[in-house]
Each structure stands twice: as structure tokens, then as C-alpha cells.
C-alpha atoms as a PDB file:
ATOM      1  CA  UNK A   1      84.117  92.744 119.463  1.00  0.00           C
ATOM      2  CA  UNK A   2      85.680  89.582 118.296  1.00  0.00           C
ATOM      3  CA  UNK A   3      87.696  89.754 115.117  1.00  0.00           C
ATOM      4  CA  UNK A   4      86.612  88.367 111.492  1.00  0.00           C
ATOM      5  CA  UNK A   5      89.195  88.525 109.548  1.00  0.00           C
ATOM      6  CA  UNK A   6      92.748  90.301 108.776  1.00  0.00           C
ATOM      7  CA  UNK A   7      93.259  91.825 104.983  1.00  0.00           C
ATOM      8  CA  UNK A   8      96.676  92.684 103.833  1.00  0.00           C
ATOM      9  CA  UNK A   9      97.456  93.148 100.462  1.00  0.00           C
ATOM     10  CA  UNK A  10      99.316  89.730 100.155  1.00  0.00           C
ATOM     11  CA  UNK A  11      95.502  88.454 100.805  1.00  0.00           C
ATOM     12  CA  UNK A  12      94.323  90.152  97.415  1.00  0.00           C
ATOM     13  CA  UNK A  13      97.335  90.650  95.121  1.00  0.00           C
ATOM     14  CA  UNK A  14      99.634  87.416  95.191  1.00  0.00           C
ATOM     15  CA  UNK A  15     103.526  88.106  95.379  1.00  0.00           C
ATOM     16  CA  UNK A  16     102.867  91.820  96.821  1.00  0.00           C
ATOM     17  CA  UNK A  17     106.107  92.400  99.266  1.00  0.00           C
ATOM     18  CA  UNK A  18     105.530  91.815 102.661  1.00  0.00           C
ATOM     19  CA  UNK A  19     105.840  95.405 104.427  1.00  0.00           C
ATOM     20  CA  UNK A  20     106.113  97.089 107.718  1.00  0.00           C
ATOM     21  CA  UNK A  21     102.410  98.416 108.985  1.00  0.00           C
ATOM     22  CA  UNK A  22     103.564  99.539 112.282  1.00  0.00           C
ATOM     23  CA  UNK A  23     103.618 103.411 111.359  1.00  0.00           C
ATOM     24  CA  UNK A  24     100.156 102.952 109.129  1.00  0.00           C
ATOM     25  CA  UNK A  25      97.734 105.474 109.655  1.00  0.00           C
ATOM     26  CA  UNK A  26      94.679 104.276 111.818  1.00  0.00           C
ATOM     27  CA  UNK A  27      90.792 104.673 110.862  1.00  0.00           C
ATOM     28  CA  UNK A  28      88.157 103.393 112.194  1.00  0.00           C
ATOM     29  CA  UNK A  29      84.867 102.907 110.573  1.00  0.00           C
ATOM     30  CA  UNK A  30      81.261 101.543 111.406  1.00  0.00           C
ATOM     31  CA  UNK A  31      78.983  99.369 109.134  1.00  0.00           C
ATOM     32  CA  UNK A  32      75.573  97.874 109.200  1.00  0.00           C
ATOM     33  CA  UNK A  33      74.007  94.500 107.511  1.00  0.00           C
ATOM     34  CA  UNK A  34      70.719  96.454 107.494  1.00  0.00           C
ATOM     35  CA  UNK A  35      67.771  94.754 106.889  1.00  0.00           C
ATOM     36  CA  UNK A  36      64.130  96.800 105.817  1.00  0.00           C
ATOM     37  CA  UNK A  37      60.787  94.923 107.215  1.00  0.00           C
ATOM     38  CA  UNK A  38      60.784  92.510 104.668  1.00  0.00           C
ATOM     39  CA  UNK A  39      64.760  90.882 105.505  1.00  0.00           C
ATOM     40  CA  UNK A  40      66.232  92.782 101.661  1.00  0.00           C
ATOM     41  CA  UNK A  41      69.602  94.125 102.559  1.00  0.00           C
ATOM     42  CA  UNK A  42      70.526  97.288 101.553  1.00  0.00           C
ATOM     43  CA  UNK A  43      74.136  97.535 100.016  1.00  0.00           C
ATOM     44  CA  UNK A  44      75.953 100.359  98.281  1.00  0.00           C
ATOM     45  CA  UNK A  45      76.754  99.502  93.967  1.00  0.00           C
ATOM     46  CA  UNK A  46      79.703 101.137  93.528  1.00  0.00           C
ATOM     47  CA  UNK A  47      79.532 101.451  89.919  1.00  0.00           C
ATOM     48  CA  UNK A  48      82.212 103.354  88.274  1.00  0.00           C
ATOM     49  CA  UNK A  49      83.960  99.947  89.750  1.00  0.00           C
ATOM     50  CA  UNK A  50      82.179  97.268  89.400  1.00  0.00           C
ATOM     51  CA  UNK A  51      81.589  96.614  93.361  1.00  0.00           C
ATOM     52  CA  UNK A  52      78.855  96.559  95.907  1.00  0.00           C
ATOM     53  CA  UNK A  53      79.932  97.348  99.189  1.00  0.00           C
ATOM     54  CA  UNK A  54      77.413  97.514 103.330  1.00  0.00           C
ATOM     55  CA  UNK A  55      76.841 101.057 104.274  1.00  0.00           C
ATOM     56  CA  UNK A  56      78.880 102.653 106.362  1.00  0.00           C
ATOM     57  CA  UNK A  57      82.353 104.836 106.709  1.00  0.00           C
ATOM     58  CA  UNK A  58      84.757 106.391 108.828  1.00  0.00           C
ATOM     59  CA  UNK A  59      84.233 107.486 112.596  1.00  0.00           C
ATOM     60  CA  UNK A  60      85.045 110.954 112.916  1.00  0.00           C
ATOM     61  CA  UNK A  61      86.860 112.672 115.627  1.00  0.00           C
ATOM     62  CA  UNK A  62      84.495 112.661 118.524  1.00  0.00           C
ATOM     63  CA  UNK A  63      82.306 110.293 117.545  1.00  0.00           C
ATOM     64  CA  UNK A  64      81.437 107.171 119.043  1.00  0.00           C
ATOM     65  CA  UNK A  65      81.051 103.653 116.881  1.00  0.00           C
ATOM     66  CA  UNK A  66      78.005 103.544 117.227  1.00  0.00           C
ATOM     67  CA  UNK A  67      77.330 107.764 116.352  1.00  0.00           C
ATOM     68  CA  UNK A  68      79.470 107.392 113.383  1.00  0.00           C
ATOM     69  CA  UNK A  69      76.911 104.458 112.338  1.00  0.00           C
ATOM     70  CA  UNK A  70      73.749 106.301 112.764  1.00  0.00           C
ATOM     71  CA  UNK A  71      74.896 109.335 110.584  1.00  0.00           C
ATOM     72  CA  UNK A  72      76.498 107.124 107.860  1.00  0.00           C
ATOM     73  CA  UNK A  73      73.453 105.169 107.587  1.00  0.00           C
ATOM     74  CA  UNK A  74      71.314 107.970 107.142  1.00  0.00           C
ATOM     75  CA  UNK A  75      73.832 109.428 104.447  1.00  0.00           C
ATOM     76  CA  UNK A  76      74.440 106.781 102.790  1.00  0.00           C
ATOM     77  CA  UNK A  77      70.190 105.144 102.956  1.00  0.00           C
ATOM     78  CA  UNK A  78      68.518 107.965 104.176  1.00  0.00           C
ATOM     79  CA  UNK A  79      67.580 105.872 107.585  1.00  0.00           C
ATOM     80  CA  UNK A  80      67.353 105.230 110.901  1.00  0.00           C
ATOM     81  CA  UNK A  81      68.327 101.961 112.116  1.00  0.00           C
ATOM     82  CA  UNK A  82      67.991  99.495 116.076  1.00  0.00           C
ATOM     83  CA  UNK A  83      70.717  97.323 116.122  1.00  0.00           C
ATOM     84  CA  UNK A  84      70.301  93.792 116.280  1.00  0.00           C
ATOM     85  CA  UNK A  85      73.275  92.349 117.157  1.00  0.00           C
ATOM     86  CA  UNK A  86      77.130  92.737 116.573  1.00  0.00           C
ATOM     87  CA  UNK A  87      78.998  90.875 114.065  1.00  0.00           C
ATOM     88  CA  UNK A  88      82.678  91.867 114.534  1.00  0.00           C
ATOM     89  CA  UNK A  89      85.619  93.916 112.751  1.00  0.00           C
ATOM     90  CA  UNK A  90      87.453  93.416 109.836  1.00  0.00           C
ATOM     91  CA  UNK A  91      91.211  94.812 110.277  1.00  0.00           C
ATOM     92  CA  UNK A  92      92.552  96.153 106.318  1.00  0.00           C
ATOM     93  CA  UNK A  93      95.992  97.075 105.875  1.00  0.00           C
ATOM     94  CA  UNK A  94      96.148  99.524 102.785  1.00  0.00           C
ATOM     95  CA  UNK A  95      99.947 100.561 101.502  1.00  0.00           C
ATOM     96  CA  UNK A  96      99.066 103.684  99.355  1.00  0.00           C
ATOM     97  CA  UNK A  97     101.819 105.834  97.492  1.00  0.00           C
ATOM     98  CA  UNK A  98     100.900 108.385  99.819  1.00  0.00           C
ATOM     99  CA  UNK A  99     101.430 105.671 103.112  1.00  0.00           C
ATOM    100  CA  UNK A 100      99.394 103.525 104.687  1.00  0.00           C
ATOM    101  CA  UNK A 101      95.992 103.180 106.044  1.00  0.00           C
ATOM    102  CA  UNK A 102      94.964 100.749 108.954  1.00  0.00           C
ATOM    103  CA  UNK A 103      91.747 100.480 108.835  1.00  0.00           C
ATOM    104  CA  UNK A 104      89.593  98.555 111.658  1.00  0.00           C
ATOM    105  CA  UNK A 105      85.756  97.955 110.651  1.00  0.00           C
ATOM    106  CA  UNK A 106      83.224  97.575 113.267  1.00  0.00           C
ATOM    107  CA  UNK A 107      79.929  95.817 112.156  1.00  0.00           C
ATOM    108  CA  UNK A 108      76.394  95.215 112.834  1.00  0.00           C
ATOM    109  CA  UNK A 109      73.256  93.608 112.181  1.00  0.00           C
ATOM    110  CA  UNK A 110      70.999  96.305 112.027  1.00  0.00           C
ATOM    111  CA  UNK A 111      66.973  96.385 111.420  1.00  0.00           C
ATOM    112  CA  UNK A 112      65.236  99.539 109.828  1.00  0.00           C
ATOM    113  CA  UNK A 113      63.493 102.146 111.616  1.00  0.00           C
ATOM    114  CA  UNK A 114      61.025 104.450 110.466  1.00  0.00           C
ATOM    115  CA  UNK A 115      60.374 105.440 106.831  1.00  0.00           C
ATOM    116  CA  UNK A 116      63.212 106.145 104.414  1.00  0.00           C
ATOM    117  CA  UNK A 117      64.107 109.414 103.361  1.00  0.00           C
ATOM    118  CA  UNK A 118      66.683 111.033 100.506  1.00  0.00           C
ATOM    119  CA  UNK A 119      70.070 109.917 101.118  1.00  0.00           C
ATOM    120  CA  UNK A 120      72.740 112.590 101.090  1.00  0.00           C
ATOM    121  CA  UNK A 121      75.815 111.062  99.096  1.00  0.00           C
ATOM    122  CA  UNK A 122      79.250 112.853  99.419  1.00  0.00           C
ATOM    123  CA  UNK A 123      80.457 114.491  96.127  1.00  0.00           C
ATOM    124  CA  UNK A 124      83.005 111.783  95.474  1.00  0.00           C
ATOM    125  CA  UNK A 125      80.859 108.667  96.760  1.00  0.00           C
ATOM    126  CA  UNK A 126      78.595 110.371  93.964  1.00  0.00           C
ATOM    127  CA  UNK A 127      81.521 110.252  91.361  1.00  0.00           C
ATOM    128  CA  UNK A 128      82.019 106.565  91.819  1.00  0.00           C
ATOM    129  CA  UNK A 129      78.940 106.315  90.788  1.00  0.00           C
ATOM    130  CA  UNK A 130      77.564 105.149  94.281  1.00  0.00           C
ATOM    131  CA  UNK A 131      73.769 104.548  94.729  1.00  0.00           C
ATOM    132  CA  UNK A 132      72.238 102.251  97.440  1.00  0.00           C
ATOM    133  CA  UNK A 133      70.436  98.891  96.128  1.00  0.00           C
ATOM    134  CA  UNK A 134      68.831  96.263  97.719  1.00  0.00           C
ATOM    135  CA  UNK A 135      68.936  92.370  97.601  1.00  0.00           C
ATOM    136  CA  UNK A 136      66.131  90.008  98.104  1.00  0.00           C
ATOM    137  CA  UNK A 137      67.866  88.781 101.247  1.00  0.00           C
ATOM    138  CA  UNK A 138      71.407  87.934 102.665  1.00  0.00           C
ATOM    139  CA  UNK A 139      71.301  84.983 100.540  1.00  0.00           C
ATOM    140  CA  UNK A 140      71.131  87.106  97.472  1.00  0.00           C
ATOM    141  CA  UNK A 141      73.463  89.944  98.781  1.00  0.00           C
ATOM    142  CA  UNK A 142      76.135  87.298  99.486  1.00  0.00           C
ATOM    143  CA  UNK A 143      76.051  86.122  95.513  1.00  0.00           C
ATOM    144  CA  UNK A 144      76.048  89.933  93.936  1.00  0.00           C
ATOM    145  CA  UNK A 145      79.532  90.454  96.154  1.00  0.00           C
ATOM    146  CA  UNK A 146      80.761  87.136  95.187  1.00  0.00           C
ATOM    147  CA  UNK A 147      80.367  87.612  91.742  1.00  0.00           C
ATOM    148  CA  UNK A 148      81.734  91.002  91.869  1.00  0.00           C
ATOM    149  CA  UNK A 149      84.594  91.686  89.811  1.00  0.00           C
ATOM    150  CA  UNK A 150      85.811  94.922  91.333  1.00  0.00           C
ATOM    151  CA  UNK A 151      88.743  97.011  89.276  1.00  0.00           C
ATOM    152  CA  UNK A 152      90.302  98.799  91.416  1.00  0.00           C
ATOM    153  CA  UNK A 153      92.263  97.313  94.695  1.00  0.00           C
ATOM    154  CA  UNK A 154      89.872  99.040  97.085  1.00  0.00           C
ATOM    155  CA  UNK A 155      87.189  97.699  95.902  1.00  0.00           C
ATOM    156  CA  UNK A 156      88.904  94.080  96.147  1.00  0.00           C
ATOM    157  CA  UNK A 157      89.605  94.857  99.765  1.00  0.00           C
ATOM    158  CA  UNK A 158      86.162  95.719 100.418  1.00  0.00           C
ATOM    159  CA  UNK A 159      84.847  93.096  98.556  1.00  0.00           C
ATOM    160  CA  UNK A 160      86.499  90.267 100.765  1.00  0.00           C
ATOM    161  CA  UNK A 161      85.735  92.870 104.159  1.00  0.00           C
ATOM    162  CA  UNK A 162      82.019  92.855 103.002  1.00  0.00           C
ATOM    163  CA  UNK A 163      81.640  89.257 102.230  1.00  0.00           C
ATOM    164  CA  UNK A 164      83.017  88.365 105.691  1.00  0.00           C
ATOM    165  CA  UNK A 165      80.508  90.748 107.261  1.00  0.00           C
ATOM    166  CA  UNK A 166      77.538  89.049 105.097  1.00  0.00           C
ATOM    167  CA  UNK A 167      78.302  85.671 106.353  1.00  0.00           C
ATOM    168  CA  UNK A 168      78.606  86.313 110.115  1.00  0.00           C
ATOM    169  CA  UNK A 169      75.382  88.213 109.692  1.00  0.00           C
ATOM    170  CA  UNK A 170      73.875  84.702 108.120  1.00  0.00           C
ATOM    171  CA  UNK A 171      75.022  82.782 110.937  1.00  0.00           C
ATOM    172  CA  UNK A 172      73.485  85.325 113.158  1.00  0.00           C
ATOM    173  CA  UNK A 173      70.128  85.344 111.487  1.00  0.00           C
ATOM    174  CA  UNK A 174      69.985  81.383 111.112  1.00  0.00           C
END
């Protein structure tokens, strides 16, 4: 899968130290640009800061990309999903007190399957006030991120991952 784009933290705080991401942590995570019948996007508003963000998440041990994707969709949107067509990864380097986090994103355009059902949010996507949204089309999705003002640096990382997702998945659908 080709790559989009490469986010350290130079790319979202300017002046942050250039630092050594060779003994990062690595995660990988699947994501969907899903579209319902009617071309609205579903996204993820983060609210508790200020941030809408594609479904998706982590890959868990034994899972396969596209596994992972199927279970976080129906988590995080309650639905099934075909895919369409595959839009690339996003590669985030993440220095945390606690170390750091290399994170590779594989994404999707995806087209809804089937009728939606409850969702089944984590406790702390739940905290953060998460609840899934849609937008009129990608058009509209690419504005809401854009005019995002996220408060917390992982929601500017995901922010910029997102946006980069949203725009290959307008190319795609043009």
C-alpha cells in the first residue's frame, strides 16, 4: 500500500527536538472512509477535544488488516462494510513521557453493508466524549476536519492523518 504521508511531531509542534524513533513502539491500525447509500461519511466527533477523526483503531495480535477493520467498524458504527478500494497508510511518530509509539495506518474506501446497528464504544472512547456523525459527503467531511481546532496533540496528529485519508479518498471517488 503506497504511503500518504509521514507525521512527526516537528510536523505539528514547530521547534519540537528532533529525536531518535528507532526503538518506538510499533502499532498498526486499520481505517475506513465509509460511505452509507447516499455517499455521507461517517466520522467519529471526538468531543471532549474538539476533533473528528475516520473510524477505525488498532490491529490486535492475530488479526489481519483487514479483520481488525471489520470489528472496529462495527464498534465504532455498528456496521458492516465491502471495501471499495485502498487509499494508503499514514506513518505517526508519537514521543510520549512513557516512550514512543510508531504508529502505521492502513486505509480504505469502504461502502456500507446491511442495516446499522448500536455501536459498542470502549469505556474511554466514551469518556472523550466519542459519538459517530455523519457529513453530507467527503466534500463536507474534509471542511469539519479542517476547521477543527483539536486541544490536545493527538488529536492534531489525527487531524492531519485523517485529512490526508479524506483527500486520497476524493481523488478516488472523482
Amino acid at each position: 500500500m503506497k504511503n500518504l504521508l509521514t507525521i512527526k511531531e516537528q510536523d505539528i509542534v514547530s521547534g519540537s527536538p528532533n529525536i531518535d524513533v528507532s526503538d518506538f513502539r510499533k502499532r498498526g491500525a486499520a481505517r475506513a472512509v465509509l460511505l452509507d447509500s447516499s455517499n455521507q461519511v461517517y466520522l467519529m466527533n471526538v468531543s471532549l477535544h474538539s476533533y473528528h477523526k475516520l473510524p477505525g483503531g488498532g490491529i490486535d495480535e492475530g488479526e489481519s488488516i483487514i479483520q481488525a477493520l471489520e470489528r472496529e467498524l462495527l464498534e465504532e458504527v455498528g456496521c458492516k462494510a465491502e471495501i471499495v478500494a485502498e487509499l494508503g497508510t499514514v506513518v505517526e511518530y508519537r514521543n510520549y513521557d512513557d516512550g514512543g509509539l510508531e504508529q502505521t495506518s492502513y486505509c480504505y474506501l469502504a461502502r456500507q453493508t446491511g442495516d446499522q446497528v448500536a455501536s459498542a464504544l470502549e469505556d474511554g472512547e466514551l469518556a472523550e466524549g466519542m459519538i459517530e456523525v455523519k457529513a453530507k459527503n467527503i466534500d463536507e467531511a474534509i471542511t469539519l476536519l479542517t476547521n477543527d481546532k483539536p486541544d490536545n496533540l493527538e488529536g492534531k496528529f489525527i487531524q492531519k492523518r485523517d485529512l490526508a485519508f479524506l483527500k486520497a479518498a476524493k481523488e478516488q471517488l472523482q
